[in-house]
C-alpha atoms as a PDB file:
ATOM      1  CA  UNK A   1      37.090  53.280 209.053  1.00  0.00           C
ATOM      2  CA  UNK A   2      39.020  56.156 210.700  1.00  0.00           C
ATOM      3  CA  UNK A   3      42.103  56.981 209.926  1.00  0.00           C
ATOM      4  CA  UNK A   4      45.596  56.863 211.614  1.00  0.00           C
ATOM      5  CA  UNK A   5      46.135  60.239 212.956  1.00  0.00           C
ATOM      6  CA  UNK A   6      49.934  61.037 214.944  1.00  0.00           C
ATOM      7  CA  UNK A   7      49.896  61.611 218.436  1.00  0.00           C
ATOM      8  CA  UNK A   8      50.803  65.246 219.323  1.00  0.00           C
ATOM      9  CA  UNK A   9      53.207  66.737 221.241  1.00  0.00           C
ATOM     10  CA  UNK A  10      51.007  66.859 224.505  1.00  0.00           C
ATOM     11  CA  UNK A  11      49.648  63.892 223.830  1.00  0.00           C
ATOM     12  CA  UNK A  12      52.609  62.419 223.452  1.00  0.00           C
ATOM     13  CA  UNK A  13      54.024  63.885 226.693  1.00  0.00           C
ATOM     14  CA  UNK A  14      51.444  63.535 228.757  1.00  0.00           C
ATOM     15  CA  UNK A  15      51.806  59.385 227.727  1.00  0.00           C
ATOM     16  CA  UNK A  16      55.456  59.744 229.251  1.00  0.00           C
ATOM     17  CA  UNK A  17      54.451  61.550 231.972  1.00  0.00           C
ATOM     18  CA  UNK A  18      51.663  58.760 233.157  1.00  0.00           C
ATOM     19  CA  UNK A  19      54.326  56.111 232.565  1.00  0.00           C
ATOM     20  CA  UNK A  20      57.179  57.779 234.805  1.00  0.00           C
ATOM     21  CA  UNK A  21      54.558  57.936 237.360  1.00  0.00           C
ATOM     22  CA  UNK A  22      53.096  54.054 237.100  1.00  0.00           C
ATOM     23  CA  UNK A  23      56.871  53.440 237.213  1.00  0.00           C
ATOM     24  CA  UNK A  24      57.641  55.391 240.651  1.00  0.00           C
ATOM     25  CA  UNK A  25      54.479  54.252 242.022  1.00  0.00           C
ATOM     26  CA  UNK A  26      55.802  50.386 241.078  1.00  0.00           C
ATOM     27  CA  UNK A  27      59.065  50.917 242.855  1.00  0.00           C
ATOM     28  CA  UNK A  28      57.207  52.555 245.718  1.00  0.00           C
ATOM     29  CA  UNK A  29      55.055  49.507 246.292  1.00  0.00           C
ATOM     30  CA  UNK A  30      57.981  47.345 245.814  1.00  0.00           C
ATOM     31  CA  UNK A  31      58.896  45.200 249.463  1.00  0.00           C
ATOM     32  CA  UNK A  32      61.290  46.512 251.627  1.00  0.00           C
ATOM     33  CA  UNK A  33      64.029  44.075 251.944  1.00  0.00           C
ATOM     34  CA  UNK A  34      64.610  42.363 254.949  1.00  0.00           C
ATOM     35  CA  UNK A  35      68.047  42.594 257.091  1.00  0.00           C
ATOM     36  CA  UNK A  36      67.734  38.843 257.752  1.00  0.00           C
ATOM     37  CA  UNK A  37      67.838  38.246 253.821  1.00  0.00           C
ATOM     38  CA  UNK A  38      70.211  40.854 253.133  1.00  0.00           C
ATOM     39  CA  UNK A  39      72.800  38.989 255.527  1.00  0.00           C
ATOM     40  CA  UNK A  40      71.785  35.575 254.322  1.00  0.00           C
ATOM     41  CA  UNK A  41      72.906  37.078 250.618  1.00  0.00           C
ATOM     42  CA  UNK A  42      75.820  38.548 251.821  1.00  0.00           C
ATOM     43  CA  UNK A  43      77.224  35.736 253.498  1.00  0.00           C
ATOM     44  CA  UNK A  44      76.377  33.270 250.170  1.00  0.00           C
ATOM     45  CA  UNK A  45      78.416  35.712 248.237  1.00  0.00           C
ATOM     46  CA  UNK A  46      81.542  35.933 250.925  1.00  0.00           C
ATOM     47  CA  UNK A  47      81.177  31.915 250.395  1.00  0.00           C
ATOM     48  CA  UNK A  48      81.091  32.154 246.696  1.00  0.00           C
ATOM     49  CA  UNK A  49      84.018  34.810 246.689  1.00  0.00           C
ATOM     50  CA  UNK A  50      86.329  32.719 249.366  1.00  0.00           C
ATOM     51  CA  UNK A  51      85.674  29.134 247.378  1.00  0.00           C
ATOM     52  CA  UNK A  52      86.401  31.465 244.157  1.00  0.00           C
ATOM     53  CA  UNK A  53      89.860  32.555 245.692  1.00  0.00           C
ATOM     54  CA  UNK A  54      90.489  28.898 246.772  1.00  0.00           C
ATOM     55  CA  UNK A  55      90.101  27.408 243.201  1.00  0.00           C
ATOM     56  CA  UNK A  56      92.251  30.276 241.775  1.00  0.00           C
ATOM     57  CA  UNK A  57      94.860  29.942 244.232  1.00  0.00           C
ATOM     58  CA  UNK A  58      95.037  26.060 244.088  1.00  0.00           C
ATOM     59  CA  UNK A  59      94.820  26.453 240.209  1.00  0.00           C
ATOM     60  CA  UNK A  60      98.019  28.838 240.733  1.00  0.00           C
ATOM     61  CA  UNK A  61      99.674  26.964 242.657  1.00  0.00           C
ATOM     62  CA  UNK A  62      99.331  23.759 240.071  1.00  0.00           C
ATOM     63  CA  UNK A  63     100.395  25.827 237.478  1.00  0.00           C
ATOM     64  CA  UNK A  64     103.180  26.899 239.296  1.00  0.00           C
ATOM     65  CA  UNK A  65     104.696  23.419 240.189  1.00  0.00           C
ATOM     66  CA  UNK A  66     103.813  22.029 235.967  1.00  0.00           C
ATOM     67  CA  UNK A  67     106.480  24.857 235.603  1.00  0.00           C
ATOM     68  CA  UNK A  68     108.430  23.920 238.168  1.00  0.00           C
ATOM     69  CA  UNK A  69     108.611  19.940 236.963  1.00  0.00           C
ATOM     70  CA  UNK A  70     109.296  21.597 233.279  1.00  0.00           C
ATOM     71  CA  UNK A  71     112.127  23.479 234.478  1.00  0.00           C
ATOM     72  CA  UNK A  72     113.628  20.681 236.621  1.00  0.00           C
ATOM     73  CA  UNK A  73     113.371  18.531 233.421  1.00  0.00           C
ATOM     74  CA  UNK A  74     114.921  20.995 231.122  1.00  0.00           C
ATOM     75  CA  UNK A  75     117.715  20.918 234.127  1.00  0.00           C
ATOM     76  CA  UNK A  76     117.931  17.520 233.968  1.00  0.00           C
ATOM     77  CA  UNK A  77     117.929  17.148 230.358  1.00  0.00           C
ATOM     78  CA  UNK A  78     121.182  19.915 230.486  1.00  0.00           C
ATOM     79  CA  UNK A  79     123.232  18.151 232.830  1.00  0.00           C
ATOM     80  CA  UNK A  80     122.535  15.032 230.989  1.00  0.00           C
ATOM     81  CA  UNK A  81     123.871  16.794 227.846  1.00  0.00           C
ATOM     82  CA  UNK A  82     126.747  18.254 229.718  1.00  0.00           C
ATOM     83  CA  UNK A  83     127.403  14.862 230.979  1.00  0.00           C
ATOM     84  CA  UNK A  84     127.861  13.065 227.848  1.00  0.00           C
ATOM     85  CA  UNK A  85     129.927  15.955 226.522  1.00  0.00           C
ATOM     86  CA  UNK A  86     132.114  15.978 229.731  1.00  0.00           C
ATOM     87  CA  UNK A  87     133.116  11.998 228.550  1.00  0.00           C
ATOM     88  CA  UNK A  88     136.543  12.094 226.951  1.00  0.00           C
ATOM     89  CA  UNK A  89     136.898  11.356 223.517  1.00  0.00           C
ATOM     90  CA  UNK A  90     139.484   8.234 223.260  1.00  0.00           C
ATOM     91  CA  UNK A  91     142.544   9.498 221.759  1.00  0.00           C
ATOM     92  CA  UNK A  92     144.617   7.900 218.405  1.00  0.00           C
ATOM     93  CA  UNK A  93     146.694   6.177 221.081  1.00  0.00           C
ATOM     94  CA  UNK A  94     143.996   5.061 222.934  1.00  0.00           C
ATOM     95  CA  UNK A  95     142.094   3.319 219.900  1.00  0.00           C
ATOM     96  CA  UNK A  96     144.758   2.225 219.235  1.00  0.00           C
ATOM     97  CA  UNK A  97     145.489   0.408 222.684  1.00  0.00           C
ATOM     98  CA  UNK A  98     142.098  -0.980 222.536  1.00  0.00           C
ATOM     99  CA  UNK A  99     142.413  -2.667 219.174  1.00  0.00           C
ATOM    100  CA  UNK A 100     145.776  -4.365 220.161  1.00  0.00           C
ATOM    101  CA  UNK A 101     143.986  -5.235 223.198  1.00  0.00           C
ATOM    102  CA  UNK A 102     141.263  -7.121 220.922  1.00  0.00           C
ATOM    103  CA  UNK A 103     143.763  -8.447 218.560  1.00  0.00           C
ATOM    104  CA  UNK A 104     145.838 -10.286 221.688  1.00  0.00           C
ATOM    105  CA  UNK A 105     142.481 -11.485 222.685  1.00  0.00           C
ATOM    106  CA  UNK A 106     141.609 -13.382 219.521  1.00  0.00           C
ATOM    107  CA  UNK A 107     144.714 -14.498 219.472  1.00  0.00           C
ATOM    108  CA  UNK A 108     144.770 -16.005 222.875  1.00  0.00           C
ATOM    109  CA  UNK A 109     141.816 -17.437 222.131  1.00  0.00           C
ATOM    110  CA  UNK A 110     142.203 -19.070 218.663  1.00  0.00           C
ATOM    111  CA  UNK A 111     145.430 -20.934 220.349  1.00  0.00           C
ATOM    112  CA  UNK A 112     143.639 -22.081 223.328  1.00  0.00           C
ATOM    113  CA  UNK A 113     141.482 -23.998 221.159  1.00  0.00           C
END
């Protein structure tokens, strides 16, 4: 049995040589694309790119009104705050009026009895 010996430098660069060239000679021989299939591709990828656009602008625009509703309820939360702070707290006198008002009312109605 022989044994391994290391390619040389020529031998070596020769090999790389020969393979640039099977290379070139493969991408000489490859077809010539056609104008028809060129424009078919083109167009498929203007479709792709417009549909593309479409989703991310309709996905914008749902995005946009979710944050719309969530400010609007925020608002509405606010003003429902504001509201029940805006009721006036009853004053001494007015507790006051109210509990007489009660008391003359179970006494009206114990009598009527």
């Amino acid at each position: 049995m022989v044994a391994y010996t290391a390619p040389g430098f020529q031998e070596r660069a020769s090999a790389s040589a020969s393979a640039k060239r099977r290379a070139l000679a493969m991408l000489r021989a490859r077809p010539v694309a056609d104008a028809d299939a060129l424009a078919a591709a083109t167009a498929r990828r203007v479709a792709a790119e417009t549909a593309s656009a479409e989703k991310r602008a309709a996905a914008l625009a749902e995005r946009e009104a979710l944050a719309a509703a969530k400010r609007e309820s925020k608002a509405e939360a606010i003003r429902a705050v504001e509201a029940a702070a805006a009721v006036p707290v009853p004053t001494e006198a007015d507790r006051k009026a109210a509990r007489d008002a009660r008391y003359a009312a179970r006494k009206a109605n114990k009598h009527a009895r």
